[in-house]
N, C-alpha and C. Protein backbone atom coordinates (compact mmCIF):
# COMPACT_ATOMS: atom_id res chain seq x y z
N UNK A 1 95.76 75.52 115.36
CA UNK A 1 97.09 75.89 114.87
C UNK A 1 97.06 77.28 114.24
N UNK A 2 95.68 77.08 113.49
CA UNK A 2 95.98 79.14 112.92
C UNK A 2 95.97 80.15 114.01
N UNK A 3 94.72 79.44 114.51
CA UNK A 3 94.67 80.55 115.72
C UNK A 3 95.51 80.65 116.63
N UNK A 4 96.61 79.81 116.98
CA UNK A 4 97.69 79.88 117.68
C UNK A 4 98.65 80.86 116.62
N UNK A 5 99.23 80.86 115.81
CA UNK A 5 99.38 81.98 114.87
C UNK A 5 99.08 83.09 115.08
N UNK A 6 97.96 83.06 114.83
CA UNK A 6 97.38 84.47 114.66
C UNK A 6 97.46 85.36 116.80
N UNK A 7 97.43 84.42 117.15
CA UNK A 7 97.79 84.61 118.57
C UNK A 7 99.29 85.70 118.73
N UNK A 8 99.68 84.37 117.71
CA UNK A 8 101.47 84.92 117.70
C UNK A 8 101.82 86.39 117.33
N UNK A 9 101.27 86.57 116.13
CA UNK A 9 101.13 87.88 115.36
C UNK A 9 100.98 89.10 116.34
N UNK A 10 99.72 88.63 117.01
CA UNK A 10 99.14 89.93 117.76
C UNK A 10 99.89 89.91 119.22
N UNK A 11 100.35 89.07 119.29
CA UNK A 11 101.79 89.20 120.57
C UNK A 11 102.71 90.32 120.21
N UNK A 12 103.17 90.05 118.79
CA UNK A 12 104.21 90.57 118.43
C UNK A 12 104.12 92.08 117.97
N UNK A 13 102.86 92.25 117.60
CA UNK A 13 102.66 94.00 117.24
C UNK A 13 102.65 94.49 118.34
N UNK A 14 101.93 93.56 119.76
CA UNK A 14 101.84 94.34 120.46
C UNK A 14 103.32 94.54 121.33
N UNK A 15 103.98 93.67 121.22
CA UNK A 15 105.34 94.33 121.87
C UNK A 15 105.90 94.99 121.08
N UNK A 16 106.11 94.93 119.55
CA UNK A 16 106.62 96.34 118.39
C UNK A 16 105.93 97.64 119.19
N UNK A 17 104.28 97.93 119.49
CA UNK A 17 103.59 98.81 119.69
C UNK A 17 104.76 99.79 121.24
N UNK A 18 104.14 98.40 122.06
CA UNK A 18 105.02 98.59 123.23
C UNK A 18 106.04 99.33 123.21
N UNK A 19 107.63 98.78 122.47
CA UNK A 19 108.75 98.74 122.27
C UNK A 19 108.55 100.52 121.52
N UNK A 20 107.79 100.73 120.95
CA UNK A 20 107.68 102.24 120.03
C UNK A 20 107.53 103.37 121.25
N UNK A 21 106.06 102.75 121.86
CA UNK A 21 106.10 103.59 123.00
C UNK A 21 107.36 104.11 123.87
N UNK A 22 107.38 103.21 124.11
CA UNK A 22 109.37 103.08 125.12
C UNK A 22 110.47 104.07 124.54
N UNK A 23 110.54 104.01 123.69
CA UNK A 23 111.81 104.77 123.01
C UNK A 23 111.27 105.89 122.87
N UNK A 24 109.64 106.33 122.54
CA UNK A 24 109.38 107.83 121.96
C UNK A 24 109.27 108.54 123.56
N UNK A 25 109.06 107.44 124.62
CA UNK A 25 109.31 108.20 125.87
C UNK A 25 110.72 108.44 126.38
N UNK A 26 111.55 107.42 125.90
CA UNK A 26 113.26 107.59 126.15
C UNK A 26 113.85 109.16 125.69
N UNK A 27 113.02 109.15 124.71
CA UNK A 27 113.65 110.64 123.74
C UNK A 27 113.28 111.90 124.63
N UNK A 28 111.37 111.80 124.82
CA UNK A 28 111.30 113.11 125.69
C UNK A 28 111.98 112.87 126.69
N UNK A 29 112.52 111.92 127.44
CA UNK A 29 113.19 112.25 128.68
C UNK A 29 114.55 112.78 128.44
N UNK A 30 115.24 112.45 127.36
CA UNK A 30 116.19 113.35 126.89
C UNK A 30 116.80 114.31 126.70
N UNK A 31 115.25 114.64 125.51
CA UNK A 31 115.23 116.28 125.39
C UNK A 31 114.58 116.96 126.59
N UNK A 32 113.90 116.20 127.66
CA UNK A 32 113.92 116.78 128.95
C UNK A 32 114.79 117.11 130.13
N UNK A 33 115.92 116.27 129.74
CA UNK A 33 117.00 116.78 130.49
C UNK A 33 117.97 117.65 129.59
N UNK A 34 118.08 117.54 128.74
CA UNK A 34 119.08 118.60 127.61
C UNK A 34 118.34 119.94 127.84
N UNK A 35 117.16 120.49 127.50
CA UNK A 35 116.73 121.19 128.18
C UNK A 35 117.00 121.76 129.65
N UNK A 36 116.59 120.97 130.39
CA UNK A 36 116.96 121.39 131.82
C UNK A 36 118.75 121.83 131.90
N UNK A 37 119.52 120.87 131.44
CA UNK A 37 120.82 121.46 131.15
C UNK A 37 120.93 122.81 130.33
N UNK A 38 120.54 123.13 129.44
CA UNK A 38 120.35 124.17 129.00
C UNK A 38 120.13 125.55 129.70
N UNK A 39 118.98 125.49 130.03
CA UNK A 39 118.14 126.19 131.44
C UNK A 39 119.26 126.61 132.35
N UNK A 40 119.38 125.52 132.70
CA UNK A 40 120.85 125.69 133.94
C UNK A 40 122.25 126.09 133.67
N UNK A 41 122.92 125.86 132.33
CA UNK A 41 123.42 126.63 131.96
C UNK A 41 123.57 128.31 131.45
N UNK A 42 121.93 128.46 131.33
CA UNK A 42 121.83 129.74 130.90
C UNK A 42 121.74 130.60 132.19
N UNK A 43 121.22 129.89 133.31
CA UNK A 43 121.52 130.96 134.52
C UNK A 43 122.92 131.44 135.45
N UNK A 44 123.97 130.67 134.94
CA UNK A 44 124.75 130.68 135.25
C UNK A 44 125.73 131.86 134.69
């Protein structure tokens, strides 16, 4: 039973971990296209 617990725990950081990853890559893709808009606006 603990160790089913403690199972649980380390499920769950690791999808928090996961879930962190995800979004800090959502952002550069963001500011990777705001950028590129940028860019492309400035040659215009």
């Amino acid at each position: 039973m603990i160790r089913h617990r403690k199972h649980l725990l380390q499920v769950k950081t690791t999808i928090k971990k996961h879930r962190e990853r995800r979004s800090a890559a959502a952002l550069d893709l963001r500011n990777l296209s705001v950028s590129v808009l940028e860019l492309a606006t400035q040659r215009n």
